[in-house]
Protein backbone atom coordinates (compact mmCIF):
# COMPACT_ATOMS: atom_id res chain seq x y z
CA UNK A 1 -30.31 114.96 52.93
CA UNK A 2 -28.55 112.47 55.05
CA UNK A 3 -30.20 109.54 53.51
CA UNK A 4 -29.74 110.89 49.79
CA UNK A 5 -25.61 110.89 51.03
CA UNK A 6 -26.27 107.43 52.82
CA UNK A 7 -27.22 105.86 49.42
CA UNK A 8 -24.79 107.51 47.07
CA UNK A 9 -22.16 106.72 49.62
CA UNK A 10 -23.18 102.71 49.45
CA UNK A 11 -24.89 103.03 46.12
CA UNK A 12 -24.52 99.25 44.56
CA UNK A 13 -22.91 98.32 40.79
CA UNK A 14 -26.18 96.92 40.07
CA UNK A 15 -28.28 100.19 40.65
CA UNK A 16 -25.78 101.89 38.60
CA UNK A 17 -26.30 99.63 35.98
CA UNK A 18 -30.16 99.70 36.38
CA UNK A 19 -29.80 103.58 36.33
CA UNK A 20 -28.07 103.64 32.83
CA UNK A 21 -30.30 101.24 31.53
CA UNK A 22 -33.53 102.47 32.95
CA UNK A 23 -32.67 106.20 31.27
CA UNK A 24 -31.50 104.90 27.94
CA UNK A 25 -35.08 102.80 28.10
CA UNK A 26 -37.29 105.70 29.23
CA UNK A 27 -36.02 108.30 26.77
CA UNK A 28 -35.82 105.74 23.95
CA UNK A 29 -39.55 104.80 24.28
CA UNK A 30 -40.61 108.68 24.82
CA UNK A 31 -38.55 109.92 21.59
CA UNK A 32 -39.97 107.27 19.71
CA UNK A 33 -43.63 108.51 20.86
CA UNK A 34 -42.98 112.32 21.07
CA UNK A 35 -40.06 112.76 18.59
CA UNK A 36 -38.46 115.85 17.17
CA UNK A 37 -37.24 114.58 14.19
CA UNK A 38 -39.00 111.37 12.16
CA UNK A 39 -35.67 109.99 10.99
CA UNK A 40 -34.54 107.85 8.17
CA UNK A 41 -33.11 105.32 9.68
CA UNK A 42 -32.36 101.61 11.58
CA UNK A 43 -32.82 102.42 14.82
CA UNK A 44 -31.38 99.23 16.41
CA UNK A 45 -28.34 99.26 14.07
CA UNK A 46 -27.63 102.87 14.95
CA UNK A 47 -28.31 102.28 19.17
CA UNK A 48 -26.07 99.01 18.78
CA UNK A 49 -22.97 101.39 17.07
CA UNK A 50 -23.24 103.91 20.25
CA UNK A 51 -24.03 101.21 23.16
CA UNK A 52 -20.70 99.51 21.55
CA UNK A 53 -19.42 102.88 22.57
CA UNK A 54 -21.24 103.60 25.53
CA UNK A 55 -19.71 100.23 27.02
CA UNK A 56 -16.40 101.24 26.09
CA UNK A 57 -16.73 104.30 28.51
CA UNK A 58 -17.90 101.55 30.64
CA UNK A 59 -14.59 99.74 30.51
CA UNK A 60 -12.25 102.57 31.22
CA UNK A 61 -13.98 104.21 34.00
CA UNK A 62 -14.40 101.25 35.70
CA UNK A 63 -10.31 99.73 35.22
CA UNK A 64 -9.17 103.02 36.27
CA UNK A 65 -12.63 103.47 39.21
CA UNK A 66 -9.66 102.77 42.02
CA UNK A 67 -7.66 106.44 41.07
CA UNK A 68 -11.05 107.88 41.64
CA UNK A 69 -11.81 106.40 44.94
CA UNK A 70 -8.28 106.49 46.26
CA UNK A 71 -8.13 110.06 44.90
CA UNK A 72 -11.69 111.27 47.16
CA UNK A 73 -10.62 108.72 49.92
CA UNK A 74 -7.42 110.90 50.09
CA UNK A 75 -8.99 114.77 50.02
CA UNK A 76 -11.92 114.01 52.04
CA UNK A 77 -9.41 112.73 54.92
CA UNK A 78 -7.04 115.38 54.80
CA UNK A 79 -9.42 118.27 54.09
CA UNK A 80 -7.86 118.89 51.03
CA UNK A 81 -9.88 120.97 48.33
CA UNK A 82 -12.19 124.38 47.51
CA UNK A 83 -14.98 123.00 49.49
CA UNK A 84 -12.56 122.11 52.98
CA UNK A 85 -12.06 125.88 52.65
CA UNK A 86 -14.99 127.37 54.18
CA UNK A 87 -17.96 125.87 56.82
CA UNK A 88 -21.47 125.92 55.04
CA UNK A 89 -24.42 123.84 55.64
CA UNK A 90 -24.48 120.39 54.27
CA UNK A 91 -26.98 121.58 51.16
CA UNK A 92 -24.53 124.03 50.26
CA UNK A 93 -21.69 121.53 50.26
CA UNK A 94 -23.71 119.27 48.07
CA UNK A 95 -24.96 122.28 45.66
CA UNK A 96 -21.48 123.80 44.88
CA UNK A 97 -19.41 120.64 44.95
CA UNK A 98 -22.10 119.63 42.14
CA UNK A 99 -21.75 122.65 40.56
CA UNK A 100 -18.20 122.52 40.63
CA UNK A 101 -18.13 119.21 39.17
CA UNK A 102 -19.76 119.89 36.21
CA UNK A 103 -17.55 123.06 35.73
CA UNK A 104 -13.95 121.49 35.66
CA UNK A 105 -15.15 117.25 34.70
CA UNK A 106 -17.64 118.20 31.85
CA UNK A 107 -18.01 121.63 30.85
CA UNK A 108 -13.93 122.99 31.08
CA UNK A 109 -13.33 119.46 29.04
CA UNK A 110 -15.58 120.04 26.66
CA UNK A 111 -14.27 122.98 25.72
CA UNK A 112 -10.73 121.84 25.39
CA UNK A 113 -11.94 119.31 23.36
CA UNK A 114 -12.96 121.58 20.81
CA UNK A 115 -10.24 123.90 21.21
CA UNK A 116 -7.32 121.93 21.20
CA UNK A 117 -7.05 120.29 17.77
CA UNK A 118 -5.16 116.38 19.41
CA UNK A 119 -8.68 116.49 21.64
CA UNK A 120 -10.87 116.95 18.86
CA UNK A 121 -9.21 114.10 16.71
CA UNK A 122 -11.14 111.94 19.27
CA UNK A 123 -13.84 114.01 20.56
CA UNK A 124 -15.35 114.30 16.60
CA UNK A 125 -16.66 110.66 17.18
CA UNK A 126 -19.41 112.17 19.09
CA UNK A 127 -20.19 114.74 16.66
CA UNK A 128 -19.83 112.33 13.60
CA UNK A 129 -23.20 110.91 14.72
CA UNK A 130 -26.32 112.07 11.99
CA UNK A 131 -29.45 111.06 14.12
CA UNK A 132 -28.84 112.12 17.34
CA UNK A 133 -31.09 110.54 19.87
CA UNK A 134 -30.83 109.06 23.40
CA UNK A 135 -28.21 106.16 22.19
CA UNK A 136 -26.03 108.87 20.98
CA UNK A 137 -25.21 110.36 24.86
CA UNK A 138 -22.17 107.91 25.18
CA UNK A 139 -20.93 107.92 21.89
CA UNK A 140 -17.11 108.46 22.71
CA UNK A 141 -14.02 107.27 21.52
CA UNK A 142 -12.24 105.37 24.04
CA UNK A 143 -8.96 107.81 24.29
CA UNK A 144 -11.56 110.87 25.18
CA UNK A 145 -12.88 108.45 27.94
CA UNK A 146 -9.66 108.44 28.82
CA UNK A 147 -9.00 112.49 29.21
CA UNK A 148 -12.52 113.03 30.33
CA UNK A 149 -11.55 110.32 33.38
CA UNK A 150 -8.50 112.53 33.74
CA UNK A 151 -10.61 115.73 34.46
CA UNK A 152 -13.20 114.13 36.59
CA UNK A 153 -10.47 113.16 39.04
CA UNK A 154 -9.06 116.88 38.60
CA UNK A 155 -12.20 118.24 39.77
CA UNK A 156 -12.52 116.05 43.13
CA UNK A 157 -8.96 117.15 43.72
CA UNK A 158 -9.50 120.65 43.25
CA UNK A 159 -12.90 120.27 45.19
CA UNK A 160 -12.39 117.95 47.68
CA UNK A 161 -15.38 116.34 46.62
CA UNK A 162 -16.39 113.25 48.96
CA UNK A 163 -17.40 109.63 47.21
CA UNK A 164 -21.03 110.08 47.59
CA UNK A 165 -20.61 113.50 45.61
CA UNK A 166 -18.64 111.59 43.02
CA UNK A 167 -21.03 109.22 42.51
CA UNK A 168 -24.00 111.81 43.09
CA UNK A 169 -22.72 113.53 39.92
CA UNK A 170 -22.24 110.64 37.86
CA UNK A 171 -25.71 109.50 38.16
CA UNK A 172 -27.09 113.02 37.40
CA UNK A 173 -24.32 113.25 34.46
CA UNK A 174 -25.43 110.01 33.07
CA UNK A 175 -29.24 110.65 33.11
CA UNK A 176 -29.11 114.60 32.35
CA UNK A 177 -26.70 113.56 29.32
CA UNK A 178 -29.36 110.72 27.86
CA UNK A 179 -32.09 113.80 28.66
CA UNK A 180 -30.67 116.13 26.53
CA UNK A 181 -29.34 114.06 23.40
CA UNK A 182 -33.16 112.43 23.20
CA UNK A 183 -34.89 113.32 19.99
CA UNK A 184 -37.59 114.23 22.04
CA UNK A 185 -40.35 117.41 21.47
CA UNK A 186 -40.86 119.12 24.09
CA UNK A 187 -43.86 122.12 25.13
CA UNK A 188 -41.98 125.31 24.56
CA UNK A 189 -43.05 126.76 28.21
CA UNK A 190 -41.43 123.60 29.75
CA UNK A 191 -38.28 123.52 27.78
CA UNK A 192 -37.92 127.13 28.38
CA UNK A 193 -38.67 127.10 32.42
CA UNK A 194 -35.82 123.47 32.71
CA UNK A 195 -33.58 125.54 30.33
CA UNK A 196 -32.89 128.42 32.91
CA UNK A 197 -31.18 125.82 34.97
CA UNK A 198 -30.57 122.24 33.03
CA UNK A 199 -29.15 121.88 30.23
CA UNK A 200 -32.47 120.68 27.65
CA UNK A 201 -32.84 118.83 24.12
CA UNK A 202 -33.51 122.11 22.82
CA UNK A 203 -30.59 123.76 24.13
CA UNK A 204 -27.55 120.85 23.63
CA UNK A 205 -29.01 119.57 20.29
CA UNK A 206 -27.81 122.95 18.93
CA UNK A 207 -24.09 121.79 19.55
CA UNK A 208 -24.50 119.09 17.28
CA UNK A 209 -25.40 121.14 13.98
CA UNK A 210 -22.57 119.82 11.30
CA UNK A 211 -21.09 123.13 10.77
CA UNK A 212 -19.64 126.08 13.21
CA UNK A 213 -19.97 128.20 14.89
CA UNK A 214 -22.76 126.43 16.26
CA UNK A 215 -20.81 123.20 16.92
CA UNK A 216 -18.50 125.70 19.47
CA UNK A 217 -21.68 126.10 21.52
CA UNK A 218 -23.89 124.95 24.42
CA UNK A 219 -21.08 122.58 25.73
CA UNK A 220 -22.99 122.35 28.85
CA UNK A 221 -23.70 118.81 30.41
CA UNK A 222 -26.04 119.18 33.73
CA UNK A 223 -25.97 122.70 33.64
CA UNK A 224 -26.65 125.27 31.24
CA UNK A 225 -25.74 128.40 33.29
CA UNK A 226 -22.56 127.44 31.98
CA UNK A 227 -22.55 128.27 28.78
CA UNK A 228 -24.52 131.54 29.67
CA UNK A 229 -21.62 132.78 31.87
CA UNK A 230 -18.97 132.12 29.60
CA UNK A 231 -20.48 133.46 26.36
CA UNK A 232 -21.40 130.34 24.57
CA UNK A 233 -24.86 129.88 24.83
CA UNK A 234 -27.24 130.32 21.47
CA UNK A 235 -30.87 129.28 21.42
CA UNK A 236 -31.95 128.66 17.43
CA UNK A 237 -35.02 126.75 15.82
CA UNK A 238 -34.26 122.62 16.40
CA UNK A 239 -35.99 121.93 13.57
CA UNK A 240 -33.48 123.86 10.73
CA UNK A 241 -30.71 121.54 12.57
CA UNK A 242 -28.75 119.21 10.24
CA UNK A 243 -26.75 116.68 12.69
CA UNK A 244 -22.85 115.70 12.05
CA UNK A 245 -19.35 116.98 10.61
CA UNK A 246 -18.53 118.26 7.76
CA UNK A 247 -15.86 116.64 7.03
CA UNK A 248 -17.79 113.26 7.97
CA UNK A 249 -20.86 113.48 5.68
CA UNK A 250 -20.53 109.72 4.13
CA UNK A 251 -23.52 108.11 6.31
CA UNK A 252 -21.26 104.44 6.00
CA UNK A 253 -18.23 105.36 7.37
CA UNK A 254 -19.72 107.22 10.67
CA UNK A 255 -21.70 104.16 11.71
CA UNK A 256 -18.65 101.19 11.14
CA UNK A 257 -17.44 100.72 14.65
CA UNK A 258 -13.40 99.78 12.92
CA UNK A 259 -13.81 102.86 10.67
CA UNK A 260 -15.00 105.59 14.20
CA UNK A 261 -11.99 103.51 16.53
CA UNK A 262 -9.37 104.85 13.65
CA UNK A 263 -10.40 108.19 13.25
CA UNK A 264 -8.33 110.01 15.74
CA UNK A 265 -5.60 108.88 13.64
CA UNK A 266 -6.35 109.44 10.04
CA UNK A 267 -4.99 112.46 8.17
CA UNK A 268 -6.73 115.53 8.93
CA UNK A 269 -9.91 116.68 6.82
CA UNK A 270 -10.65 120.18 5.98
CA UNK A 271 -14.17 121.12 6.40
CA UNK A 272 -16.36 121.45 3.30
CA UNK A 273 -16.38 124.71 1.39
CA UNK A 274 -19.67 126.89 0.82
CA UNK A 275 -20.29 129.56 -0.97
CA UNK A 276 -21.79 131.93 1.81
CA UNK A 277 -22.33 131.32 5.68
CA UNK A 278 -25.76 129.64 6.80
CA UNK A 279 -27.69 131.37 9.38
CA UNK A 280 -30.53 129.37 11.80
């Protein structure tokens, strides 16, 4: 335990970096030999849209990285936070302050973002996307980066959570997040056994059918015992899923990188009108 908080607590920009790009790697070359869905489409053209993305998350977590560490620096010192409140073994500490941490910086914003209709003009970037696969994890516009920063530093304030913890989550957030947007089939018993816990494929892909209610479901990140406590977990057959928005359906203007950095800010689009509700 001490050694797992040794490294996060020192943990090097480099194996960050080799982290990110060792998950994106690993789940791109076991979707592309185990995959859900056999899509229609250019692969590289599609990963180089979201990695555009993906290193525009880079770029504002790391110019604004100094709130963050000030911000644990400054609650860890003073005792300041849920986790200062009570004494518990150092396991415990870990296990709730991750817990926690995917409650109020992933889950809690996630639902805003879908709730709140100024959050969603951004957040629908990530939903835009029609072949969801491991490249698609990152896929945010860089004004949600921006709010989602905002909550992660509202969590270690309301915490108290250390910098190890911080950086702890962030390494589970980024690998559980390229786990679970990989087009990737998995045995039934296995998905089922990780689901009671983690947040699977099978489970998040769900959130990413075009139309709702499903779309207001499985917001989940790391965990999925989220979702379960809060009412908004459904479990449906992956393979009747059809991936995007609809009010986004024109397959040209969701992958131009000028066209998804303006669409916060375009007029508003009604959904599409059916003539009865589809069921999974």
């Amino acid at each position: 335990m001490n050694t797992l908080i040794d490294y996060f607590s020192h943990i090097p920009s480099l194996h960050r970096t080799m982290i990110l790009v060792g998950g994106l790697t690993f789940f791109w070359l076991l979707e592309s030999a185990v995959p859900l869905f056999r899509f229609n489409y250019k692969k590289w053209k599609h990963a180089g849209v979201n990695i555009f993305f993906t290193a525009t998350t880079i770029i504002v977590n790391f110019s604004m990285a100094f709130i963050l560490v000030k911000t644990s620096d400054y609650v860890s010192v003073n005792q300041i936070g849920l986790l200062h409140l009570f004494t518990m073994p150092l396991w415990a500490f870990m296990l709730i302050g991750i817990l926690l941490m995917d409650l109020i910086g992933a889950w809690f914003i996630h639902f805003l973002e879908h709730k709140v209709q100024w959050m969603w003009r951004f957040h629908l970037v990530h939903h835009t996307d029609q072949q969801i696969d491991t490249t698609s994890a990152n896929r945010h516009h860089p004004g949600e980066s921006v709010f989602r920063f905002v909550f992660t530093t509202l969590a270690v304030i309301l915490i108290g959570a250390p910098m190890w913890m911080v950086f702890l989550y962030q390494t589970m957030s980024v690998v559980l997040t390229q786990f679970n947007h990989s087009n990737i089939s998995m045995p039934k018993w296995l998905d089922n056994a990780l689901g009671w816990v983690f947040c699977t494929p099978n489970i998040h892909r769900i959130h990413h059918h075009y139309r709702q209610p499903y779309t207001d479901t499985n917001y989940g990140n790391i965990f999925s015992i989220w979702d379960r406590i809060f009412g908004t977990f459904v479990l449906v057959d992956n393979h009747k899923l059809v991936y995007g928005l609809d009010t986004y359906k024109d397959s040209r203007e969701v992958n131009d990188i000028m066209t998804i950095l303006k669409m916060p800010f375009l007029k508003y689009r009604p959904a599409m009108k059916y003539e009865k509700e589809e069921q999974l």
